[in-house]
PDB file of N, CA and C in Angstrom:
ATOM      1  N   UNK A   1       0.841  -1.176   0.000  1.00  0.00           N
ATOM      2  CA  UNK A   1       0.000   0.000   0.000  1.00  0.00           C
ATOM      3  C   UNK A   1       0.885   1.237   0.000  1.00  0.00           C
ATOM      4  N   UNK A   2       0.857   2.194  -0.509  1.00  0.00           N
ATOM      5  CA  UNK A   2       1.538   3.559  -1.189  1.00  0.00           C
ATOM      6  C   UNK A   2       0.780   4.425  -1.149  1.00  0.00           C
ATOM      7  N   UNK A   3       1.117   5.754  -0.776  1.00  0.00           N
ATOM      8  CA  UNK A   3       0.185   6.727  -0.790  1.00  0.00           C
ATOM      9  C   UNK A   3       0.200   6.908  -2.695  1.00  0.00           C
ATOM     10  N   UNK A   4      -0.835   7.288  -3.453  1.00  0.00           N
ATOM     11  CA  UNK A   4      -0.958   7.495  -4.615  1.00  0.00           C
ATOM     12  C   UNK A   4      -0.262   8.931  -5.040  1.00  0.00           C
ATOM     13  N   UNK A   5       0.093   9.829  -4.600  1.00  0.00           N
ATOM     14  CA  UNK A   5       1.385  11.304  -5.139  1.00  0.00           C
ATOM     15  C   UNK A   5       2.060  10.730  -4.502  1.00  0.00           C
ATOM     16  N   UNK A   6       2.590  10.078  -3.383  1.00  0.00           N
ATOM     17  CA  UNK A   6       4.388  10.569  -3.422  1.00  0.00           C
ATOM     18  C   UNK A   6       4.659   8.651  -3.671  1.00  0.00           C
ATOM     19  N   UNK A   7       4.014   7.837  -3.122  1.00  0.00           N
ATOM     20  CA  UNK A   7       4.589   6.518  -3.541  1.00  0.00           C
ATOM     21  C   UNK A   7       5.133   5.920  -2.089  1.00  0.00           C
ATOM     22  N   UNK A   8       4.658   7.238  -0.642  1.00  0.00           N
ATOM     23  CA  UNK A   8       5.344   6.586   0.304  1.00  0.00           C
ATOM     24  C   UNK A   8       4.295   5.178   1.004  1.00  0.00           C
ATOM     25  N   UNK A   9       5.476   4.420   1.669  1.00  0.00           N
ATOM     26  CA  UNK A   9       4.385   3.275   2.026  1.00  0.00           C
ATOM     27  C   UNK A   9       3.530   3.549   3.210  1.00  0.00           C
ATOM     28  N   UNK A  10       2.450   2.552   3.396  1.00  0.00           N
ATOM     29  CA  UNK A  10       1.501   2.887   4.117  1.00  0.00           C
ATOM     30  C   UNK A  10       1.036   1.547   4.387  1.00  0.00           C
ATOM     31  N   UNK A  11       2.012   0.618   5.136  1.00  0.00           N
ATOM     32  CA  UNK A  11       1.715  -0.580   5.337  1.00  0.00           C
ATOM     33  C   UNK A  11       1.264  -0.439   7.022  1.00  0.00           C
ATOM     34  N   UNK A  12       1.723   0.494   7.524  1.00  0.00           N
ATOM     35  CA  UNK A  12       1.425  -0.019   8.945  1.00  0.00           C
ATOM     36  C   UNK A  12      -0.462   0.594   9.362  1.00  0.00           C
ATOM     37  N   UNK A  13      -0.881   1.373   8.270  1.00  0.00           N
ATOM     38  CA  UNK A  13      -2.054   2.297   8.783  1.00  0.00           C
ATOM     39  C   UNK A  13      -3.322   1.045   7.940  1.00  0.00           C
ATOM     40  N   UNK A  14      -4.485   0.782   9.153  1.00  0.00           N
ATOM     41  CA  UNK A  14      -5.082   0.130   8.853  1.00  0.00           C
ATOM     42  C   UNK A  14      -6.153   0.307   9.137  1.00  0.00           C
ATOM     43  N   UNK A  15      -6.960   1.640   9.099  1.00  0.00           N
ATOM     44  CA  UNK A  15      -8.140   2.242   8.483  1.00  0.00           C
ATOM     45  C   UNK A  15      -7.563   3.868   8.627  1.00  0.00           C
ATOM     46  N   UNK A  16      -8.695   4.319   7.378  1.00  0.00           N
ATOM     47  CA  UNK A  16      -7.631   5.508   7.094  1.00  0.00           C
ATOM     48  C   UNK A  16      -9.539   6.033   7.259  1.00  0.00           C
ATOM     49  N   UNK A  17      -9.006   6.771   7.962  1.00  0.00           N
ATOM     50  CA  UNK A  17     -10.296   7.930   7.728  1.00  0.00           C
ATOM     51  C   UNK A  17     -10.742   9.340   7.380  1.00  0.00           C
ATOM     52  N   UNK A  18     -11.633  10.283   7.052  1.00  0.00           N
ATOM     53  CA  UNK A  18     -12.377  10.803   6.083  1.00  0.00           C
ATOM     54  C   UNK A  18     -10.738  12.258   5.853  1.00  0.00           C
ATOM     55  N   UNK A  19     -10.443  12.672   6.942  1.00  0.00           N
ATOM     56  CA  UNK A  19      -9.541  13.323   6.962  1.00  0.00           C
ATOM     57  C   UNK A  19      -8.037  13.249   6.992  1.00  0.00           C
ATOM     58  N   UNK A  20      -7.495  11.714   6.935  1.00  0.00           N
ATOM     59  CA  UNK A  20      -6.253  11.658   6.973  1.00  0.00           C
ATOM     60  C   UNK A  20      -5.385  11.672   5.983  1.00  0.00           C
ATOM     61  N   UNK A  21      -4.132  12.212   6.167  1.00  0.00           N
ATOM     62  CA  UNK A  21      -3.118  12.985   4.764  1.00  0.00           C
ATOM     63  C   UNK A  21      -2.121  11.752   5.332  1.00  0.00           C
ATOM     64  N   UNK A  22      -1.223  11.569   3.980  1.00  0.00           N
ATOM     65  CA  UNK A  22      -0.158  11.322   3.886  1.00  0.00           C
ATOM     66  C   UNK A  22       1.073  11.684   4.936  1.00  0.00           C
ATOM     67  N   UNK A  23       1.788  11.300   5.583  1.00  0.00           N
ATOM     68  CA  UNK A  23       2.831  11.618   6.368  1.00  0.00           C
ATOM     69  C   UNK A  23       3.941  12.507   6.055  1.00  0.00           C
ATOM     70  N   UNK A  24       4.045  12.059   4.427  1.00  0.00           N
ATOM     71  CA  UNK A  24       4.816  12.472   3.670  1.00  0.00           C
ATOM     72  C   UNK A  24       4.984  14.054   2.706  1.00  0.00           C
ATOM     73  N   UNK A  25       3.585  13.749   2.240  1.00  0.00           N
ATOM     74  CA  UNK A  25       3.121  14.473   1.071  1.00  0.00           C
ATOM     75  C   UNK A  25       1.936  15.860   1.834  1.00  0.00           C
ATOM     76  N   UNK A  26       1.402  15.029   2.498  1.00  0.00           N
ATOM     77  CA  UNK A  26       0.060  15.557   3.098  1.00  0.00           C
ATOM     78  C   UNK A  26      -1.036  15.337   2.192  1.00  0.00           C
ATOM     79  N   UNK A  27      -0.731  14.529   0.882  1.00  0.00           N
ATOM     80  CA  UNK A  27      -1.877  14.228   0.215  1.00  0.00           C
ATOM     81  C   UNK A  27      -3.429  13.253   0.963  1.00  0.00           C
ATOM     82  N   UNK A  28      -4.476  13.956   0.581  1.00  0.00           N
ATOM     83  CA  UNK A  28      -5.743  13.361   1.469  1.00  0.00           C
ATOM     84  C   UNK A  28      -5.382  11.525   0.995  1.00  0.00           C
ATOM     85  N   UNK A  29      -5.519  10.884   1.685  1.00  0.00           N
ATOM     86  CA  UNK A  29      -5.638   9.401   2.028  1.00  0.00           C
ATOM     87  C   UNK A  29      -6.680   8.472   1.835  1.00  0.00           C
ATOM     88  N   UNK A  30      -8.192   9.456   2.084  1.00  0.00           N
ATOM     89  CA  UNK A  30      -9.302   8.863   2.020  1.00  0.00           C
ATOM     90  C   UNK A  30      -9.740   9.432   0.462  1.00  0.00           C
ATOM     91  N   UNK A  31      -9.410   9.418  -0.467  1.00  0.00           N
ATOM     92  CA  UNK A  31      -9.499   9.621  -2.074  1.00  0.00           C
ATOM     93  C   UNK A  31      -9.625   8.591  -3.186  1.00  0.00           C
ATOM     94  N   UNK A  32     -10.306   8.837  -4.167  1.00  0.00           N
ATOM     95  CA  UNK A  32     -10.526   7.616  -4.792  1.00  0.00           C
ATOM     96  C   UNK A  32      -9.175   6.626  -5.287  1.00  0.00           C
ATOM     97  N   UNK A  33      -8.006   7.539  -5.589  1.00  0.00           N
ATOM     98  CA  UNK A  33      -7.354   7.689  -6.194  1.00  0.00           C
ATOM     99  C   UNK A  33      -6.678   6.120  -5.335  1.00  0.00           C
ATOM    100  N   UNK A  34      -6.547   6.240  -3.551  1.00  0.00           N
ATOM    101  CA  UNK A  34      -6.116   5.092  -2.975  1.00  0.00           C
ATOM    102  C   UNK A  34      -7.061   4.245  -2.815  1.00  0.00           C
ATOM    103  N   UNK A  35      -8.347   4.409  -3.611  1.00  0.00           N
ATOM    104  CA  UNK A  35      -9.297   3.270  -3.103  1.00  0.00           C
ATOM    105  C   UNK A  35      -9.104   2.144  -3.905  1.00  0.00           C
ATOM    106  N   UNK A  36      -9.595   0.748  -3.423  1.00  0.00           N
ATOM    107  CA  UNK A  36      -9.185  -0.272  -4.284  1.00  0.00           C
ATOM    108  C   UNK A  36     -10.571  -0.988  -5.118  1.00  0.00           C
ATOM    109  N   UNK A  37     -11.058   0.443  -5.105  1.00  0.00           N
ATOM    110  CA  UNK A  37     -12.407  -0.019  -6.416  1.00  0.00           C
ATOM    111  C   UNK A  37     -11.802   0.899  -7.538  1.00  0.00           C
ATOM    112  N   UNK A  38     -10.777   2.096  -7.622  1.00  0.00           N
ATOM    113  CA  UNK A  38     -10.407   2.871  -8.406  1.00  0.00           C
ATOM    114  C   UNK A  38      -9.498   2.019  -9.328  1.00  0.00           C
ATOM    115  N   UNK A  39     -10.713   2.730 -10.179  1.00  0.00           N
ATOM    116  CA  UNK A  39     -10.304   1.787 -12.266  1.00  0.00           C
ATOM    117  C   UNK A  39     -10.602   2.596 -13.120  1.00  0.00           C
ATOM    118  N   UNK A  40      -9.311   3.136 -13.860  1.00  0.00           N
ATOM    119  CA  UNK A  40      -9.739   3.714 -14.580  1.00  0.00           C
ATOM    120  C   UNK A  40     -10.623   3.945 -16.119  1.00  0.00           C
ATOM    121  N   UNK A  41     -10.209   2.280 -16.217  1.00  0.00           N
ATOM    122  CA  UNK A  41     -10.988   1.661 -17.110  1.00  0.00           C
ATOM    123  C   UNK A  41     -12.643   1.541 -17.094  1.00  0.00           C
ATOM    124  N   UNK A  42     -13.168   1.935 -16.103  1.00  0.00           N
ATOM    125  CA  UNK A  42     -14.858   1.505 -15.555  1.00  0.00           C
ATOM    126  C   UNK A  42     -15.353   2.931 -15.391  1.00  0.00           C
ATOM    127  N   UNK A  43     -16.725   2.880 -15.527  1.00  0.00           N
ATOM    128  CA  UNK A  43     -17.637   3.777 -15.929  1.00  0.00           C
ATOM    129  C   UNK A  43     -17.504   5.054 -14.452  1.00  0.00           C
ATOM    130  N   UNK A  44     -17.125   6.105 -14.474  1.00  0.00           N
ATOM    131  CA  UNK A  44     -17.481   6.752 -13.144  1.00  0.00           C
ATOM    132  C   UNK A  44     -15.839   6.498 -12.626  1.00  0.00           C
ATOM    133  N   UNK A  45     -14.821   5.517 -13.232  1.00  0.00           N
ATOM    134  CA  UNK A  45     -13.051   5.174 -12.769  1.00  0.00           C
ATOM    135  C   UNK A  45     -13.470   4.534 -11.394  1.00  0.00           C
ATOM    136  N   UNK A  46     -15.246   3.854 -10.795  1.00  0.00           N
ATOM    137  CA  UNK A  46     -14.456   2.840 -10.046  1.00  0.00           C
ATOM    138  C   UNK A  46     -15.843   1.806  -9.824  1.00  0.00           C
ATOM    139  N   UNK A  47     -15.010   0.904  -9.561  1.00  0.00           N
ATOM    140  CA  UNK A  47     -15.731  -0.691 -10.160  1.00  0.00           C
ATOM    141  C   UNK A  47     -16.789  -1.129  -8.938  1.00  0.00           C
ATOM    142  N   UNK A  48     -17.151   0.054  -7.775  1.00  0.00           N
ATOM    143  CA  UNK A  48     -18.148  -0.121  -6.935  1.00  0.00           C
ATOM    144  C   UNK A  48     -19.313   0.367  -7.867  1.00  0.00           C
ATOM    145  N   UNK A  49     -19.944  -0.878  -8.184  1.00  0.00           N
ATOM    146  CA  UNK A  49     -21.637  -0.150  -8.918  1.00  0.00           C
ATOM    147  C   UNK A  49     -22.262   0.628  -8.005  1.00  0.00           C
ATOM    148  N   UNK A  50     -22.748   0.718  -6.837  1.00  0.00           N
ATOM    149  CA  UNK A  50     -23.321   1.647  -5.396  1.00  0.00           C
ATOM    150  C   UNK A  50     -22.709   3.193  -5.247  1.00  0.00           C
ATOM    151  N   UNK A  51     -21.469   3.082  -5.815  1.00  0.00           N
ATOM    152  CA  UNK A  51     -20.794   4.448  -5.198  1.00  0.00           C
ATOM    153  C   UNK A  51     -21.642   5.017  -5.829  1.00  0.00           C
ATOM    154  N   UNK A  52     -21.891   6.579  -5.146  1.00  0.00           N
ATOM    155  CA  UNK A  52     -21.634   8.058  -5.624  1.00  0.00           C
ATOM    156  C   UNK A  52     -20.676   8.393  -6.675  1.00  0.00           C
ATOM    157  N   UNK A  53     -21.236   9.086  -7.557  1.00  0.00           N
ATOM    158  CA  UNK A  53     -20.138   9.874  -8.664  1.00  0.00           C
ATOM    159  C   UNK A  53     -19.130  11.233  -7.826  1.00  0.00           C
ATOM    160  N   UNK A  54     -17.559  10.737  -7.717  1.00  0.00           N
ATOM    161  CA  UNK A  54     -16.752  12.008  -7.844  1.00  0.00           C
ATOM    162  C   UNK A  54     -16.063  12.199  -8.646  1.00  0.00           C
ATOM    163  N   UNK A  55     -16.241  13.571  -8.732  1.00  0.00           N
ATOM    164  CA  UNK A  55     -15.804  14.337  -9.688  1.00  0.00           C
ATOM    165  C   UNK A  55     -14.138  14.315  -9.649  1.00  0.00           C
ATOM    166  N   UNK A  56     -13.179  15.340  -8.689  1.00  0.00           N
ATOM    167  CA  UNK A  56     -11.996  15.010  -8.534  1.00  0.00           C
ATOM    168  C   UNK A  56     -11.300  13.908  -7.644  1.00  0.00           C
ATOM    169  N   UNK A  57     -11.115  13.224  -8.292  1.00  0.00           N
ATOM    170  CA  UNK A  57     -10.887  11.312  -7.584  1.00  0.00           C
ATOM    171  C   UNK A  57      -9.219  11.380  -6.828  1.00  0.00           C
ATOM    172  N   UNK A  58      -8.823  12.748  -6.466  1.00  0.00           N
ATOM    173  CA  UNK A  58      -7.590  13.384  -5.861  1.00  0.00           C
ATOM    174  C   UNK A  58      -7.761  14.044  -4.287  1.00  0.00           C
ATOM    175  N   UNK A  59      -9.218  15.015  -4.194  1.00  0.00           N
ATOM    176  CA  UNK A  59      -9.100  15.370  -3.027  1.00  0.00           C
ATOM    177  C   UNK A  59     -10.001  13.849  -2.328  1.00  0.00           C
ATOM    178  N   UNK A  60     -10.017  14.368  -0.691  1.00  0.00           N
ATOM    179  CA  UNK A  60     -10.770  13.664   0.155  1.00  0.00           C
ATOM    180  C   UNK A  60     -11.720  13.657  -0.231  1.00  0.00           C
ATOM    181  N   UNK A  61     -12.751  12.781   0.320  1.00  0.00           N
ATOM    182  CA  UNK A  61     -14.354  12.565  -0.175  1.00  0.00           C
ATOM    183  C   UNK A  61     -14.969  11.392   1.179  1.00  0.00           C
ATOM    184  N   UNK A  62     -15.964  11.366   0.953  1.00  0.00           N
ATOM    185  CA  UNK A  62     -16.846  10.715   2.017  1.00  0.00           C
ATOM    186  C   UNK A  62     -17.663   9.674   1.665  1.00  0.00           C
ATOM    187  N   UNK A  63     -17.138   8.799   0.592  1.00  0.00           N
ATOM    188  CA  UNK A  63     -17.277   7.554   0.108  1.00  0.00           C
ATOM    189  C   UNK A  63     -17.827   6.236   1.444  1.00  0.00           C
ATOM    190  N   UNK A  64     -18.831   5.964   1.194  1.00  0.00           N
ATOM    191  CA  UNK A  64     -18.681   4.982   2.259  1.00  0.00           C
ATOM    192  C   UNK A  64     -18.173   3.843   1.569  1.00  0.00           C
ATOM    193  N   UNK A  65     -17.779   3.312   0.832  1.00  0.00           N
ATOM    194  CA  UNK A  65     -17.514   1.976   0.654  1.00  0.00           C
ATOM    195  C   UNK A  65     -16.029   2.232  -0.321  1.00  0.00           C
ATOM    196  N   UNK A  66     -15.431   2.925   0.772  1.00  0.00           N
ATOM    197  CA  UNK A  66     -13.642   3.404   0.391  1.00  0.00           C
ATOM    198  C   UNK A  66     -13.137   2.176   1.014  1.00  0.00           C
ATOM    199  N   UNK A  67     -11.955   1.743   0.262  1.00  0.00           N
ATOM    200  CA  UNK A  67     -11.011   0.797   1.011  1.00  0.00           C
ATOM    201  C   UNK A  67      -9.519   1.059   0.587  1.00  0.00           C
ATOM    202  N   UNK A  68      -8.813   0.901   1.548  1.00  0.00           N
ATOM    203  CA  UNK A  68      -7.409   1.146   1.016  1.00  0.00           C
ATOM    204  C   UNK A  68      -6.840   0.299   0.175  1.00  0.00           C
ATOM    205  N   UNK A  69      -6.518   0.449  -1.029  1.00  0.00           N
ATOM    206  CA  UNK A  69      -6.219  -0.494  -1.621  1.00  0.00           C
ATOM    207  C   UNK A  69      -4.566  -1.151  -1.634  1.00  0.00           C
ATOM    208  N   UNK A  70      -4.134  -2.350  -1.910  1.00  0.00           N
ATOM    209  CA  UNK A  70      -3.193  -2.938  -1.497  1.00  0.00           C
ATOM    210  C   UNK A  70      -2.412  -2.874  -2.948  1.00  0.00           C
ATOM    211  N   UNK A  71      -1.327  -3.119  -2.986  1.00  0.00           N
ATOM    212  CA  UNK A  71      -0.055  -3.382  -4.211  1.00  0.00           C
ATOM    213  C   UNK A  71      -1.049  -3.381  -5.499  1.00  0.00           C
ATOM    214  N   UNK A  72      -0.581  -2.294  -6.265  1.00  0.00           N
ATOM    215  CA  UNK A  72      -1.766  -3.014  -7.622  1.00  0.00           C
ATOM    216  C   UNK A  72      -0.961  -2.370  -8.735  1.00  0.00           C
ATOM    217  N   UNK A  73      -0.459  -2.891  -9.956  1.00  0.00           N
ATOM    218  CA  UNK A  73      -0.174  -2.195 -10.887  1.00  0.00           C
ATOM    219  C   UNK A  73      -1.253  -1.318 -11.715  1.00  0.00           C
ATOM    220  N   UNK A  74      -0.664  -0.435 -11.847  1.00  0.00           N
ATOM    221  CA  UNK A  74      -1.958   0.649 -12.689  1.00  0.00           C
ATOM    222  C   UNK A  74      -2.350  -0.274 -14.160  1.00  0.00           C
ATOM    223  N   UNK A  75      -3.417   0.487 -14.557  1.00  0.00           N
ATOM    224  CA  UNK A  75      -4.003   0.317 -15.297  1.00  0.00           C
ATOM    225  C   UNK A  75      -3.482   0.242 -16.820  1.00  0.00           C
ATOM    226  N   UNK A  76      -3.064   1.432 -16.983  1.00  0.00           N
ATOM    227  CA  UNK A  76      -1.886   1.903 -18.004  1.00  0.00           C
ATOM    228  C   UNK A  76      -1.013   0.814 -18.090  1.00  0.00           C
ATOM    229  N   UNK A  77      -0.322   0.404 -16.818  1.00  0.00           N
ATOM    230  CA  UNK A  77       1.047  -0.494 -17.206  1.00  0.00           C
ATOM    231  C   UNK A  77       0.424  -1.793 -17.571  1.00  0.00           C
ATOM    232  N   UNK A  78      -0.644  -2.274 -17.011  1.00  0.00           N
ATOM    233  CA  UNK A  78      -1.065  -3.655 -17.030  1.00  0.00           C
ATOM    234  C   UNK A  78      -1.880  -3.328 -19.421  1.00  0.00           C
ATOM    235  N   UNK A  79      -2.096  -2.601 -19.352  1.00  0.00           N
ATOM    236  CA  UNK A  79      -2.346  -2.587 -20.903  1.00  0.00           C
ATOM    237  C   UNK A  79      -1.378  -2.291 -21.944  1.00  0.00           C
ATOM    238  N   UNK A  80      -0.801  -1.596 -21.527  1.00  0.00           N
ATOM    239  CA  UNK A  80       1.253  -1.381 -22.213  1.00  0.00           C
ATOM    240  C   UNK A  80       1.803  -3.109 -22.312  1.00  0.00           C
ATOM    241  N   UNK A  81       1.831  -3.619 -21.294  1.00  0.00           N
ATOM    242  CA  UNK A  81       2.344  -5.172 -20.959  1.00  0.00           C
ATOM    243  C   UNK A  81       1.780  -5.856 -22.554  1.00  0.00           C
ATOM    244  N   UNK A  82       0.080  -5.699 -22.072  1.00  0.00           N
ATOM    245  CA  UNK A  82      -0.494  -6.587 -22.756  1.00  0.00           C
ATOM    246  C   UNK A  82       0.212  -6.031 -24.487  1.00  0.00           C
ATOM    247  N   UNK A  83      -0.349  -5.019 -24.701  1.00  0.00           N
ATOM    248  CA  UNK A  83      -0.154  -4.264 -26.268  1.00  0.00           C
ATOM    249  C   UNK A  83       1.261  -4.680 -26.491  1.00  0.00           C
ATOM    250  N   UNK A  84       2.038  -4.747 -25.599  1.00  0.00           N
ATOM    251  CA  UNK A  84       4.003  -4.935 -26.213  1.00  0.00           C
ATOM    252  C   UNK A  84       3.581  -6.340 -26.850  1.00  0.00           C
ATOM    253  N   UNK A  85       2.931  -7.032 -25.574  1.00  0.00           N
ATOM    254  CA  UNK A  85       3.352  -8.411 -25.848  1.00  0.00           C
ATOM    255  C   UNK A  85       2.668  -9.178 -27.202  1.00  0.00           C
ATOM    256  N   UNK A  86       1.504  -8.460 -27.560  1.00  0.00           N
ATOM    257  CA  UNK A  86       0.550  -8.572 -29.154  1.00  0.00           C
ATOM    258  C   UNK A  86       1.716  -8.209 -30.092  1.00  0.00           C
ATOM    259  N   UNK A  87       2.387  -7.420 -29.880  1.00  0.00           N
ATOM    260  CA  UNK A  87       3.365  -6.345 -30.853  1.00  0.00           C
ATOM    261  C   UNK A  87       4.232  -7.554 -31.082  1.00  0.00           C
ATOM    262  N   UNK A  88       4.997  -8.254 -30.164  1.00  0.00           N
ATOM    263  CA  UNK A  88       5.839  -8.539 -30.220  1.00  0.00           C
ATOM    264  C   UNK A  88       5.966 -10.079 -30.539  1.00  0.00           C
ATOM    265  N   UNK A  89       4.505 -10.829 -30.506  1.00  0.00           N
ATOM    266  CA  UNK A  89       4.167 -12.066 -31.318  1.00  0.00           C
ATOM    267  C   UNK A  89       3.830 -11.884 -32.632  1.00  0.00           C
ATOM    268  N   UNK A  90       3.300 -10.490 -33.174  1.00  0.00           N
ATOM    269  CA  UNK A  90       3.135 -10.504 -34.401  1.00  0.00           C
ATOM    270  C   UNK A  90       4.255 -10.202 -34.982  1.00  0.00           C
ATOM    271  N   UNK A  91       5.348  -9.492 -34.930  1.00  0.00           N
ATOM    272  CA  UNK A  91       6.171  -9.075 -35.659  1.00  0.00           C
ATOM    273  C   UNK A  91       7.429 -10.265 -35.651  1.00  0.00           C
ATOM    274  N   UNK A  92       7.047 -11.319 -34.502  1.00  0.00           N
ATOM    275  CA  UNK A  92       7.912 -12.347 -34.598  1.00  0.00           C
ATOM    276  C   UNK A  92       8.331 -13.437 -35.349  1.00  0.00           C
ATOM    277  N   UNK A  93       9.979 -13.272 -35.832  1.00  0.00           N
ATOM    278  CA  UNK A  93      10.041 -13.940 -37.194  1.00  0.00           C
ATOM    279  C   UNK A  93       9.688 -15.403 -36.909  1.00  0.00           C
ATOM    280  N   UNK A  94       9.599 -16.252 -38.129  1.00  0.00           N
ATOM    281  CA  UNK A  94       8.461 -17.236 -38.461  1.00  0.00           C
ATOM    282  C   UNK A  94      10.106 -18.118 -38.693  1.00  0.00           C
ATOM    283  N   UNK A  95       9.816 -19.203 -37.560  1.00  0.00           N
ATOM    284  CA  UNK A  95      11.125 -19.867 -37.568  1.00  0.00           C
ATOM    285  C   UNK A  95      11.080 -21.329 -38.134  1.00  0.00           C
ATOM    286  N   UNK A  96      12.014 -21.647 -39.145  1.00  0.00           N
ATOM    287  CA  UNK A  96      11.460 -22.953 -39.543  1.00  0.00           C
ATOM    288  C   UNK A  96      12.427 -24.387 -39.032  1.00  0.00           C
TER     289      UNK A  96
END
């Protein structure tokens, strides 16, 4: 677990509530941005069908069904992976 701006860890904090910042950064904590329904791929960027729509998924918010989310590669990298790896079976020479 990482705060989402600075990347510091946040393994020992184990409920984060409506007002708590980063140690580091002072970035808000309770934001979509560390929640572990936040996708940016999904309708609204998070994969709780129930939530409320927010708008900036950066400041604090009052989400009830926020959770801190644990180790996750972003979204971006996990589709870069995939796209190299299409790239890189098709263009692969044909060995006889």
């Amino acid at each position: 677990m990482n705060c989402w701006s600075c990347g510091f860890s946040l393994a020992g904090i184990i409920r984060v509530g409506f007002r708590d910042e980063c140690p580091r950064c002072s970035s808000p904590l309770h934001c979509c941005r560390n929640c572990k329904f936040y996708d940016q791929t999904y309708h609204n960027q998070c994969r709780e069908p129930m939530a409320e729509r927010v708008v900036d998924k950066e400041r604090a918010n009052f989400c009830e069904y926020f959770a801190l989310a644990g180790d996750r590669p972003s979204a971006s990298a996990k589709g870069q992976d995939s796209a190299r790896d299409k790239l890189e079976a098709l263009f692969q020479k044909k060995r006889s």
